[in-house]
N, C-alpha and C. Protein backbone atom coordinates (compact mmCIF):
# COMPACT_ATOMS: atom_id res chain seq x y z
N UNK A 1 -10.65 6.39 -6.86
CA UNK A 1 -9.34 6.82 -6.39
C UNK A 1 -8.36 5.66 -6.61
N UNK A 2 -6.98 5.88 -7.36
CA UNK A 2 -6.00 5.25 -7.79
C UNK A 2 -5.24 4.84 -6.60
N UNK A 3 -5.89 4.06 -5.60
CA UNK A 3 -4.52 4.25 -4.26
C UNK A 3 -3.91 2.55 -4.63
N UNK A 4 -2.20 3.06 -4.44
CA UNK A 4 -1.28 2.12 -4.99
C UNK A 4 -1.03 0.73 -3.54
N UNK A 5 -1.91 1.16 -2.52
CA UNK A 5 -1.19 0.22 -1.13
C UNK A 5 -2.35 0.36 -0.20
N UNK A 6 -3.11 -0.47 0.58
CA UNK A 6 -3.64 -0.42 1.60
C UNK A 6 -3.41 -1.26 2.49
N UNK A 7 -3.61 -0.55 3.95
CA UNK A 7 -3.13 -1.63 4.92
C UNK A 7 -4.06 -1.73 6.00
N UNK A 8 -4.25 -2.82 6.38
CA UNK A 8 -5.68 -2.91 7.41
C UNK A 8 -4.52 -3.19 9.24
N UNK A 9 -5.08 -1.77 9.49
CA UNK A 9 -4.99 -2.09 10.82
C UNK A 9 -6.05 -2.16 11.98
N UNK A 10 -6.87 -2.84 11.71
CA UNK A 10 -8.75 -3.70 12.41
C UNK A 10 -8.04 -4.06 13.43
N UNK A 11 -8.81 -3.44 14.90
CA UNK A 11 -8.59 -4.34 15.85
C UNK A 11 -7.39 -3.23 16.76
N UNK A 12 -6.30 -2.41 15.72
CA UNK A 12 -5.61 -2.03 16.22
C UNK A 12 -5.45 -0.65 17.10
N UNK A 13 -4.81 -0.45 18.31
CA UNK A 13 -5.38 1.16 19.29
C UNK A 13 -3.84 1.95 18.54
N UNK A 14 -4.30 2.93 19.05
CA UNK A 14 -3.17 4.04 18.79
C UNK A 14 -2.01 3.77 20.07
N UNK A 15 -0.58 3.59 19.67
CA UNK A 15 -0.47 4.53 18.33
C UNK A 15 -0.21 3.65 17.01
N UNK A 16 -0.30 2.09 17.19
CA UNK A 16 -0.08 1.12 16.29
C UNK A 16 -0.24 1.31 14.99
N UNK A 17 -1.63 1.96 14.26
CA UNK A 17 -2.35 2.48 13.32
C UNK A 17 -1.06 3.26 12.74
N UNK A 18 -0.99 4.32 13.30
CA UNK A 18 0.24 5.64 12.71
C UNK A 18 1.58 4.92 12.19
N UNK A 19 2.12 4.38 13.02
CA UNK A 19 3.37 3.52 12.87
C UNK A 19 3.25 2.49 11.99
N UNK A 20 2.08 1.79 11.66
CA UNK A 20 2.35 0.81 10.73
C UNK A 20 1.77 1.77 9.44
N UNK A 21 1.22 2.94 9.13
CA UNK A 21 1.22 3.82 8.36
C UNK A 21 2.45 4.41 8.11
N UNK A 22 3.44 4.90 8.78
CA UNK A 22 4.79 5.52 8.87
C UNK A 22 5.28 4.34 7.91
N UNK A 23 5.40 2.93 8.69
CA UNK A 23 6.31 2.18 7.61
C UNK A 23 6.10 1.83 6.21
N UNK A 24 4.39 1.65 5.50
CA UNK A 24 4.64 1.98 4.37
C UNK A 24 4.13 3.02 3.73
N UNK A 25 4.32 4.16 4.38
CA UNK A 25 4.27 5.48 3.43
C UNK A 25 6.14 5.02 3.42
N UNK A 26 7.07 4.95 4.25
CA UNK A 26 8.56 5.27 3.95
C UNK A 26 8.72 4.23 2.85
N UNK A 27 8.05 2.96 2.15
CA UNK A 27 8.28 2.40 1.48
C UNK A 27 7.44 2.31 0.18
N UNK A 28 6.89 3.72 -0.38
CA UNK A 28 6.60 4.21 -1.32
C UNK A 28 7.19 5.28 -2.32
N UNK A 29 6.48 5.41 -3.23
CA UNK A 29 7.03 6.61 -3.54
C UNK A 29 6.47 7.89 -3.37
N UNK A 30 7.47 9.44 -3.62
CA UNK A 30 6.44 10.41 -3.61
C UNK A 30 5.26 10.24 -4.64
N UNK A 31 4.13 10.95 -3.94
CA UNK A 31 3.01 10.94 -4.74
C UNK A 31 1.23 9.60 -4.61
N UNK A 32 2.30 8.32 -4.74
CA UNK A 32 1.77 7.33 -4.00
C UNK A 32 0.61 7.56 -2.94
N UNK A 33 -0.34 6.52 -3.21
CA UNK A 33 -1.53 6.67 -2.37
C UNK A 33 -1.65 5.89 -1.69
N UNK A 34 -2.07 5.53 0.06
CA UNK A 34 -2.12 4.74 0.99
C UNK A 34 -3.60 4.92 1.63
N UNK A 35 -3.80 3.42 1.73
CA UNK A 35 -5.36 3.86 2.28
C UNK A 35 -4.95 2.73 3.77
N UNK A 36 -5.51 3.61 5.11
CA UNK A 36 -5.74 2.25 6.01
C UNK A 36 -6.57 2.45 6.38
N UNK A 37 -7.66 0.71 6.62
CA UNK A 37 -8.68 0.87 7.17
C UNK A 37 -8.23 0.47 9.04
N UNK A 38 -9.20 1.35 10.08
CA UNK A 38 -8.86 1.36 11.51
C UNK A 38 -10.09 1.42 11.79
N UNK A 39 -10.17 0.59 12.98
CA UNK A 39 -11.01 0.15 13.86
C UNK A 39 -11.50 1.51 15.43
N UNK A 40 -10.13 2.01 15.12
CA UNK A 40 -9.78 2.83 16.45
C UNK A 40 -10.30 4.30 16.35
N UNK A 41 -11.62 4.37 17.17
CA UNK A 41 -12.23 5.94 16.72
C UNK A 41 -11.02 7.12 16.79
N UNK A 42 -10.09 6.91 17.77
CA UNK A 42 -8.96 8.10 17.82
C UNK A 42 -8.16 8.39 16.45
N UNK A 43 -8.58 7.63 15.99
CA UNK A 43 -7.16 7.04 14.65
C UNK A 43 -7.51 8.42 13.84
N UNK A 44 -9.02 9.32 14.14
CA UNK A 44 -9.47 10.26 12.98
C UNK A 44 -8.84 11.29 13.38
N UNK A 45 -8.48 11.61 14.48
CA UNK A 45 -7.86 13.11 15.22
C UNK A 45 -6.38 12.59 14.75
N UNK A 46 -6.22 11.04 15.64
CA UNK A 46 -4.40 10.93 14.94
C UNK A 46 -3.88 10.98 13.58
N UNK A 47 -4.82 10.80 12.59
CA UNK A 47 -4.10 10.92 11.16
C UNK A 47 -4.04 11.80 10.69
N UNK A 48 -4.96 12.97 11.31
CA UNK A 48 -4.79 14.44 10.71
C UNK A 48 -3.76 15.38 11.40
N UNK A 49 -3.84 14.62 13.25
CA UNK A 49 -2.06 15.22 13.26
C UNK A 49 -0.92 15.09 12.68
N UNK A 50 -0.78 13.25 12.47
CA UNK A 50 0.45 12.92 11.81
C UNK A 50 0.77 13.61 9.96
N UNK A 51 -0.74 13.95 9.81
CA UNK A 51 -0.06 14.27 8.14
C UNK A 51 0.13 15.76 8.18
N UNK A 52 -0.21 16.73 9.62
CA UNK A 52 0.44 17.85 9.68
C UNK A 52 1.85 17.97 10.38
N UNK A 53 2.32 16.87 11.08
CA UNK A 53 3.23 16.33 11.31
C UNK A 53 4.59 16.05 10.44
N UNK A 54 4.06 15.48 9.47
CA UNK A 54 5.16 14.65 8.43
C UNK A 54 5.15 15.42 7.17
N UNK A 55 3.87 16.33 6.81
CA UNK A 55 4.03 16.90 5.66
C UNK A 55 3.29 15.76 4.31
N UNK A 56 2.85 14.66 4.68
CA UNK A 56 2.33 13.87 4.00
C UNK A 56 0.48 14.89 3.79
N UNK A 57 -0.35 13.98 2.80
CA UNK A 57 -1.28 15.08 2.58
C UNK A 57 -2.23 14.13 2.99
N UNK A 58 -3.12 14.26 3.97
CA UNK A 58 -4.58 13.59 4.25
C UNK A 58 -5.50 13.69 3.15
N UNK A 59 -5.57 12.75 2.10
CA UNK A 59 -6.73 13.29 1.04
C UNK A 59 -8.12 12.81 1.53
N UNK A 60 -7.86 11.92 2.08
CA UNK A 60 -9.43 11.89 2.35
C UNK A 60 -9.83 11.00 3.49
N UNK A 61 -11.00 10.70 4.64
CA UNK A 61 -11.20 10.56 5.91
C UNK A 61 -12.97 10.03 5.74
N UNK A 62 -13.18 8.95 6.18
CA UNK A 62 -14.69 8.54 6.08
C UNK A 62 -14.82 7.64 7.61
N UNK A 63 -15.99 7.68 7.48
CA UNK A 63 -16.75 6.29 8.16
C UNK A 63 -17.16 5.42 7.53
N UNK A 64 -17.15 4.31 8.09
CA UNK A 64 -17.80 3.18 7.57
C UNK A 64 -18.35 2.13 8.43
N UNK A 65 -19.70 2.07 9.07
CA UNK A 65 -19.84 1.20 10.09
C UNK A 65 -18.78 1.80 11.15
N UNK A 66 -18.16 0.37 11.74
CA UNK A 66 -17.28 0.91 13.07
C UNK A 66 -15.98 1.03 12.21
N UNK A 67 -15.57 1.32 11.05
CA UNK A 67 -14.09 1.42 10.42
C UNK A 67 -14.12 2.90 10.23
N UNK A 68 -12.69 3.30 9.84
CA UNK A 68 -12.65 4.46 9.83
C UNK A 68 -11.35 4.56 8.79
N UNK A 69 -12.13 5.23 7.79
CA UNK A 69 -10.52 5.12 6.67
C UNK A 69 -10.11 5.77 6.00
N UNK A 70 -8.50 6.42 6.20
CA UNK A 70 -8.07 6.97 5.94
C UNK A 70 -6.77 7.34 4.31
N UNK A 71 -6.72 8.05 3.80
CA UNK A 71 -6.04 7.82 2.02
C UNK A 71 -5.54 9.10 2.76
N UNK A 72 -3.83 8.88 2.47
CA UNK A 72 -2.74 9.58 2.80
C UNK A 72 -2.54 9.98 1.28
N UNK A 73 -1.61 11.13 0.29
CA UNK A 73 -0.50 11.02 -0.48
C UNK A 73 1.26 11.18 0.22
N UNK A 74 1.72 10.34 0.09
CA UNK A 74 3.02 10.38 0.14
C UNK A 74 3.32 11.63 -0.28
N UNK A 75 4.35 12.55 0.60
CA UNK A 75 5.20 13.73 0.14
C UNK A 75 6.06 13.41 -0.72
C-alpha cells in the first residue's frame, strides 16, 4: 500500500489520536493515504466513526501486538 504520510500517535488516549489525524488528513490531498499507528484500544471504534463522520474512507484497520493501525483515504 502506497500511503503518502504516517503519523504515530503511541502512548496517545482518545480523542488525541482523531485530532492529530484531522490535522493531517486537512493537509493532504484528495485521494492521499494516511496511516496512524495508536496505542489506544478505543482508537478502533473511533476511526470508523470519524471516517463515517467526515466522509474520509477507512481502507484498512489491523492489530499489531498492543498497536492498532489505521490507513484513512483522504476525500
Amino acid at each position: 500500500m502506497d500511503v503518502q504520510r504516517e503519523i504515530d500517535t503511541r502512548g496517545l488516549n482518545c480523542p488525541l489520536p482523531i485530532l492529530k489525524a484531522k490535522k493531517a488528513l486537512a493537509e493532504m490531498q484528495s485521494g492521499e493515504l494516511l496511516r496512524v499507528v495508536a496505542t489506544d484500544p478505543g482508537s478502533m471504534r473511533d476511526f470508523q466513526a470519524f471516517a463515517r463522520q467526515t466522509g474520509n474512507e477507512l481502507v484498512q484497520q489491523e492489530t499489531a501486538g498492543a498497536e492498532f493501525i489505521h490507513v484513512l483515504r483522504r476525500r
